[in-house]
Structures are given as structure tokens and as C-alpha cells.
Protein backbone atom coordinates (compact mmCIF):
# COMPACT_ATOMS: atom_id res chain seq x y z
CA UNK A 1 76.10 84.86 19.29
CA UNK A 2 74.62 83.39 16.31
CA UNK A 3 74.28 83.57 12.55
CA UNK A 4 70.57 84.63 13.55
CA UNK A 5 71.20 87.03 16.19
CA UNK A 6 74.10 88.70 14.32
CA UNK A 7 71.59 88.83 11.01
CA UNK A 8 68.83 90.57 13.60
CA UNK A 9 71.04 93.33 14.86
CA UNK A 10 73.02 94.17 11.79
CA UNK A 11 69.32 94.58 9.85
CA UNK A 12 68.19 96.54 13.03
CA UNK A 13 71.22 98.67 13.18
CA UNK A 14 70.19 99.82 9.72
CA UNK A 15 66.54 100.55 11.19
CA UNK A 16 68.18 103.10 13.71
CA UNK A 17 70.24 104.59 11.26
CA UNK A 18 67.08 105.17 8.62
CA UNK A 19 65.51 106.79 11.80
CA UNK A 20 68.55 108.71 12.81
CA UNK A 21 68.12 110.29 9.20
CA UNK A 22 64.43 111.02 9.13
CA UNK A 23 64.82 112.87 12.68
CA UNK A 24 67.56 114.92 11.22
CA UNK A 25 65.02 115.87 8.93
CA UNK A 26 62.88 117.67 11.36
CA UNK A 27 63.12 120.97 11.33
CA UNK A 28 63.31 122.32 15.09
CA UNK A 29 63.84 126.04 14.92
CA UNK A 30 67.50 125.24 15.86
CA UNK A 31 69.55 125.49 12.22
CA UNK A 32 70.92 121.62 11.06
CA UNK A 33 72.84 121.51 7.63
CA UNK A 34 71.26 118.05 7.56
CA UNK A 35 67.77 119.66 6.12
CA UNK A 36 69.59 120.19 3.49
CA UNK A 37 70.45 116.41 2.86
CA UNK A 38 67.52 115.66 0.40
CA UNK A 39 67.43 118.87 -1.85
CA UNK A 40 68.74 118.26 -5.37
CA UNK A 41 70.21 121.55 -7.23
CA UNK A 42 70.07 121.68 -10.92
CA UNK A 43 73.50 121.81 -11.91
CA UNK A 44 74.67 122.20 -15.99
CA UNK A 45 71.52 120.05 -16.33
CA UNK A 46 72.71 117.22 -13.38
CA UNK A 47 70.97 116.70 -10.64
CA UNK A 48 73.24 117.50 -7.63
CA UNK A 49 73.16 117.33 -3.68
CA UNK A 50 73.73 120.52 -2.26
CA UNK A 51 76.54 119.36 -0.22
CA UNK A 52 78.77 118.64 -3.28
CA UNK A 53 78.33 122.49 -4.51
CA UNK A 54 79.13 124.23 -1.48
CA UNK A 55 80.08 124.48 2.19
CA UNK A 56 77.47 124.60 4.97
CA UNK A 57 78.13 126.70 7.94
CA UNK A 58 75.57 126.55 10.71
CA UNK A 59 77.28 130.76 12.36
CA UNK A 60 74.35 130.93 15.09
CA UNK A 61 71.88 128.26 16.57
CA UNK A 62 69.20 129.95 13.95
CA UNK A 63 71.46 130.27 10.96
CA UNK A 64 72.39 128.25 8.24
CA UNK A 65 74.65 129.74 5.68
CA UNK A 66 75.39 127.98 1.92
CA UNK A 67 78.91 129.13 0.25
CA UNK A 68 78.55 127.55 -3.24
CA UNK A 69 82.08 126.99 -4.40
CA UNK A 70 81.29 127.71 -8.03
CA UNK A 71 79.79 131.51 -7.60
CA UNK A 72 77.31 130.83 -11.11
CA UNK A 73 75.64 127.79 -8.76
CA UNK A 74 73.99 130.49 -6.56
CA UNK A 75 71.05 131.49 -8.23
CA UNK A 76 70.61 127.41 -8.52
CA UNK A 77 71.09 126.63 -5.20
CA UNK A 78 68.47 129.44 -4.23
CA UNK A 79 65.96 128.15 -6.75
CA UNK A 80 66.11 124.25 -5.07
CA UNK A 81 65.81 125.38 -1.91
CA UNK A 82 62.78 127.34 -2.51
CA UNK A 83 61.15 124.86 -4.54
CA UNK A 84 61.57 122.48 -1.29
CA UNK A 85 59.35 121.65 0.97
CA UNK A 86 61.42 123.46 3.94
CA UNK A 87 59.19 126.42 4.29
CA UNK A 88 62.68 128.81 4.76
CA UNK A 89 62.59 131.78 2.24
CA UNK A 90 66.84 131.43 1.34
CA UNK A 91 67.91 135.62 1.10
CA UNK A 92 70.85 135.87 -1.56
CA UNK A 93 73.62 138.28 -1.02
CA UNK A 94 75.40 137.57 -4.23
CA UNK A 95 78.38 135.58 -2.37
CA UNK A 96 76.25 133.57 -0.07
CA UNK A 97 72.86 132.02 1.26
CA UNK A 98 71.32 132.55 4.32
CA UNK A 99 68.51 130.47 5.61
CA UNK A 100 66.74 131.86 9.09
CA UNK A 101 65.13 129.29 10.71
CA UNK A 102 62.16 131.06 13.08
CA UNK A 103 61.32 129.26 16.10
CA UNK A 104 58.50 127.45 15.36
CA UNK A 105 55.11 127.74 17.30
CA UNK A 106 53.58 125.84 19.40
CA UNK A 107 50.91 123.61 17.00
CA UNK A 108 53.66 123.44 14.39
CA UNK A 109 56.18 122.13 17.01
CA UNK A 110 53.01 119.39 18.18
CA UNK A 111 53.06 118.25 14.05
CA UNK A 112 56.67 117.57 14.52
CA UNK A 113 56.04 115.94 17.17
CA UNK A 114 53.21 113.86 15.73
CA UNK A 115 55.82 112.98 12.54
CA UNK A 116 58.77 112.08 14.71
CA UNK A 117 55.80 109.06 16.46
CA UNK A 118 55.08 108.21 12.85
CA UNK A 119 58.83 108.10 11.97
CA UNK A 120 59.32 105.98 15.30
CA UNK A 121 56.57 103.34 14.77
CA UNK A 122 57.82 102.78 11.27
CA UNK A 123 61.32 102.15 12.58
CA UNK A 124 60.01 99.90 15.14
CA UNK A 125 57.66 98.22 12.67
CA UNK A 126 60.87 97.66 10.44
CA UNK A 127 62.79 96.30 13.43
CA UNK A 128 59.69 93.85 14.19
CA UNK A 129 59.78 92.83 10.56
CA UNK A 130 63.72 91.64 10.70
CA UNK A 131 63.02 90.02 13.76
CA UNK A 132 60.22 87.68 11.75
CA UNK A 133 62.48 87.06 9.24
CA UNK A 134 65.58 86.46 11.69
CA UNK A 135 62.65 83.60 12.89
CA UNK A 136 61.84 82.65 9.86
CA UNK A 137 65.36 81.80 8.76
CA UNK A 138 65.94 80.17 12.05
CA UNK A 139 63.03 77.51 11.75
CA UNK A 140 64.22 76.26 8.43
CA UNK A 141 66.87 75.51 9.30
CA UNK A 142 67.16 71.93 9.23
CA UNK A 143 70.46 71.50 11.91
CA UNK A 144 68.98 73.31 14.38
CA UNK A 145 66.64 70.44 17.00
CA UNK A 146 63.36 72.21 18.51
CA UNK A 147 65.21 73.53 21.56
CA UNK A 148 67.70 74.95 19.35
CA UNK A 149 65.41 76.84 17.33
CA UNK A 150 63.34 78.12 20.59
CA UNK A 151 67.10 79.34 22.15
CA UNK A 152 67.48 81.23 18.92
CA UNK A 153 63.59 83.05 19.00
CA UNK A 154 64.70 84.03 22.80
CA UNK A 155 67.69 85.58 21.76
CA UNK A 156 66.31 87.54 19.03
CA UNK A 157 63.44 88.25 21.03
CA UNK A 158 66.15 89.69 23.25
CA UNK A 159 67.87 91.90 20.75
CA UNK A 160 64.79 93.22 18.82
CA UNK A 161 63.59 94.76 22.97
CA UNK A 162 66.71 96.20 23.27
CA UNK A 163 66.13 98.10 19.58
CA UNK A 164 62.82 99.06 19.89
CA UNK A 165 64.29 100.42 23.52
CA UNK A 166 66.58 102.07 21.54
CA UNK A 167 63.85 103.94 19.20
CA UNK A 168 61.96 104.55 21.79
CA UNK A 169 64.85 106.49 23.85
CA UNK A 170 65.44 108.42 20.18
CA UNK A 171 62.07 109.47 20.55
CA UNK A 172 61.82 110.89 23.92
CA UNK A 173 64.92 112.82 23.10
CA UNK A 174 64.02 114.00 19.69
CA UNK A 175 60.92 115.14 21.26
CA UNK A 176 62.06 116.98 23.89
CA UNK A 177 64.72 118.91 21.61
CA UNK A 178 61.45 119.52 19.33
CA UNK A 179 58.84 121.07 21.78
CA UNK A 180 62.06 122.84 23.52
CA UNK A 181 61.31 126.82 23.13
């Protein structure tokens, strides 16, 4: 395999895993302590993930509980992840947080849909874009003859199918967990 090649999948490896991450995102009625990846709690003025102030415990399919380690972190915790975009209402028992995640219904389930597409495309636009530049690189340079340089476009040509296969079976799966009642 070739500098080129290699360059293409690493760069589209990093593609699947930006997608991986914005899927985990999606909220499906079914609870995932990844939701909580992105929410920032205000902690003695710092900025902090979630994750580094307490434990995450997912007890039922449509439970997620948050133990905060440091007890005075609660009413913080509670505060971020109301001020999030989750649309969960967090209910504080003075020890821990409990986030119910309702099944969503049917139109909501069809937006989720309709972002997990958008999240797709972008990934495969992304992958479409590294295989230009894998090209690109490839053309100029200057060692490789004509032939060369039209093996190398094949092969990458090659990889970035199998990738945007790959997003595409990411999709139908992440779909099907999503409209799943």
C-alpha cells in the first residue's frame, strides 16, 4: 500500500470516528451516557466535562443516573444539564441525578432521522474531500510516471468506496435503532 493510500484511510478513519461521535449524540429514547459528552459544568469557576465530576450509570434502558463525586457539584451539574440543549428535565434527590429519557414520538424520531442523513453526508463529504487531497498529493509528485499516478487514483478510489460503504452501513443501523419503538 502506499504513502497515498495509507494518508487516505488514516484521514478517513478519522471521518468515521467524527461520525461515530455525532450519532452518539442522538438521543433515541434508549439512555447513552454519551449525551452527556458535550455539556460543560461550571465548576469553582472552570469549565468542566461532566464525566470528570462524576460517575454515569445507565440502571435501565431509559435511565441515566449522574453520582457527582464532590456532593457541592450537584446543584452545578443540574444547572448544565438544564441549560443544554437535551430537552431532559434532570430530578435531584440530593445524592444523585436522574435523567428519564421518554420514548420519543414518531415526527421527533423522523428529525433524528433527518439529522443522522445530514451527519452522514457531511462524513461522506469529508471522506470525498481527503480523497481529493490524497489525489492531489499524488499528482505532484514528481517520481511517480503517468501510470503511476493513475494506479494510485484507482487505489484511493478504492478505499474512499469502501468508507463511504462504511457510512452508509452506520446509517442504516443508526436509523433503524432510531425509528425502533
Amino acid at each position: 500500500m502506499s504513502e497515498y493510500t495509507d494518508f487516505a484511510r488514516k484521514n478517513m478513519d478519522k471521518c468515521l470516528d467524527v461520525l461515530r461521535g455525532n450519532f452518539a449524540k442522538v438521543r433515541t429514547g434508549r439512555a447513552n451516557a454519551h449525551v452527556l459528552d458535550g455539556i460543560k459544568v461550571d465548576y469553582y469557576g472552570q469549565a468542566t466535562p461532566i464525566t470528570q465530576l462524576a460517575g454515569v450509570k445507565v440502571p435501565e434502558a431509559s435511565m441515566l443516573v449522574v453520582e457527582p463525586w464532590d456532593k457541592t457539584a450537584l446543584k452545578s451539574i443540574e444547572k448544565a444539564i438544564e441549560a443544554s440543549d437535551l430537552g431532559i428535565t434532570p430530578s435531584n434527590d440530593g445524592i444523585s441525578i436522574r435523567l428519564p429519557f421518554p420514548k420519543p414520538t414518531e415526527e421527533r424520531r423522523r428529525e433524528l432521522v433527518k439529522d443522522c442523513n445530514k451527519y452522514a453526508e457531511e462524513a461522506k463529504i469529508a471522506i470525498r474531500n481527503v480523497r481529493r487531497d490524497a489525489n492531489t498529493r499524488a499528482e505532484r509528485d514528481e517520481e511517480l510516471s503517468e501510470d503511476d499516478v493513475a494506479r494510485e487514483k484507482k487505489s484511493i478510489q478504492k478505499v474512499t468506496d469502501c468508507f463511504v460503504e462504511k457510512v452508509e452501513e452506520m446509517l442504516k443501523s443508526k436509523t433503524a435503532e432510531v425509528m425502533e419503538i
